[in-house]
Protein backbone atom coordinates (compact mmCIF):
# COMPACT_ATOMS: atom_id res chain seq x y z
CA UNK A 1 0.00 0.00 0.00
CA UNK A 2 1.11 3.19 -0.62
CA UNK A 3 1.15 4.30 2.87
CA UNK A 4 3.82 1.18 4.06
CA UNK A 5 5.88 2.64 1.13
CA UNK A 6 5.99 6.26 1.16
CA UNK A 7 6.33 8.38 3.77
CA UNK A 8 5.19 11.75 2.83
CA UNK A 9 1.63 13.27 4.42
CA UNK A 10 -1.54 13.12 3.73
CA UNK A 11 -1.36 16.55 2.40
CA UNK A 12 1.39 15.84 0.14
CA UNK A 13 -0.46 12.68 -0.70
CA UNK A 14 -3.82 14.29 -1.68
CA UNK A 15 -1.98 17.29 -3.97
CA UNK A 16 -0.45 14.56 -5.66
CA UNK A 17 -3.83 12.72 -6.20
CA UNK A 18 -5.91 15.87 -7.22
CA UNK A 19 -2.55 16.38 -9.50
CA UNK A 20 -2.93 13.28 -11.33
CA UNK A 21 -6.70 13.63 -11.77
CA UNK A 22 -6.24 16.84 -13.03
CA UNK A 23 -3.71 15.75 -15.44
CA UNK A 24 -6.17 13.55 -17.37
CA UNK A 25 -6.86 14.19 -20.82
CA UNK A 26 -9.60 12.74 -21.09
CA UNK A 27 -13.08 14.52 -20.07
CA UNK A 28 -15.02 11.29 -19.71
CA UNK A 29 -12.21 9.54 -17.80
CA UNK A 30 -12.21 12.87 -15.50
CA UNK A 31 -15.67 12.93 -14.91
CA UNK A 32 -16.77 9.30 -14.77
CA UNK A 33 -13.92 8.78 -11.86
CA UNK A 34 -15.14 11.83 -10.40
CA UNK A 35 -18.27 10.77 -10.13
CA UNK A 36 -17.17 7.19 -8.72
CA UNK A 37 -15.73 8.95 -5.72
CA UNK A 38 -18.32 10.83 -4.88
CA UNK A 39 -20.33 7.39 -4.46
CA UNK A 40 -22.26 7.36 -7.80
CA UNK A 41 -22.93 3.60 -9.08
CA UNK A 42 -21.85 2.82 -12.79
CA UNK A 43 -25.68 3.56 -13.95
CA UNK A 44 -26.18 6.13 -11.85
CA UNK A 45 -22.70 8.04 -13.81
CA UNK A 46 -24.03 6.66 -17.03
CA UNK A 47 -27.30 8.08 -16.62
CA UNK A 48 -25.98 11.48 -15.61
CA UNK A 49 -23.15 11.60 -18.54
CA UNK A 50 -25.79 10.35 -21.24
CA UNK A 51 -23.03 7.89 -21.87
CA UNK A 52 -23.77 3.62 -21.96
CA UNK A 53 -22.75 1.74 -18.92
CA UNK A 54 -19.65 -0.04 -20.56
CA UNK A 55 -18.35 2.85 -21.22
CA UNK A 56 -18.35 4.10 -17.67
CA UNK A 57 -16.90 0.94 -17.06
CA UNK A 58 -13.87 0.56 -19.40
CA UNK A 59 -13.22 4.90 -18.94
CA UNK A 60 -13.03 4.37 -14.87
CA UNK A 61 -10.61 1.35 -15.48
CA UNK A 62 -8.60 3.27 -17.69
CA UNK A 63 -8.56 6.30 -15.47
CA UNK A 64 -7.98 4.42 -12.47
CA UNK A 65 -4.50 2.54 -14.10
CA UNK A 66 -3.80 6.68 -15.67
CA UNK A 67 -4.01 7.74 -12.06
CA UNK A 68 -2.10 5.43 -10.23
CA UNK A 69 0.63 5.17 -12.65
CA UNK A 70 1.00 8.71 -12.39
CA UNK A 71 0.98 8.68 -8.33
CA UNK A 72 3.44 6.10 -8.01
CA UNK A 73 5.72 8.03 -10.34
CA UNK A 74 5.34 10.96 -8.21
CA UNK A 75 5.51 9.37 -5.03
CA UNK A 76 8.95 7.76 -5.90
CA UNK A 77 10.03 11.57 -6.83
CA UNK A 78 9.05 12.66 -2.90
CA UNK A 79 11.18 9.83 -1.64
């Protein structure tokens, strides 16, 4: 986890987070993971974003990998 393996705060940690997301390129990516953390199901984003399910689906899993890629790269640059 990346708590065990960095040792930076929480503030640090969340910059680097809201960094990442904002770094997306992608507005669907953006706002379907967006959504996700606020607590919205996958039909309850689709139905919002006029978008189908499956694509909620495979734009959260590509904006989660986007996201975490990108904090672990930062997180081994506050080492």
């Amino acid at each position: 986890m990346i708590e065990n393996e960095y040792k930076i705060s929480i503030r640090e940690k969340y910059k680097i987070a809201q960094l990442c997301l904002s770094m997306l390129n992608n507005e669907n990516q953006k706002s379907v993971l967006t959504l996700f953390a606020d607590g919205l199901k996958y039909n309850e984003i689709a139905d919002r974003l006029d978008i189908p399910q499956g694509t909620v689906m495979s734009s959260l899993a590509r904006a989660r990998i986007k996201v975490a890629e990108c904090i672990k790269k930062r997180l081994k640059n506050e080492k």
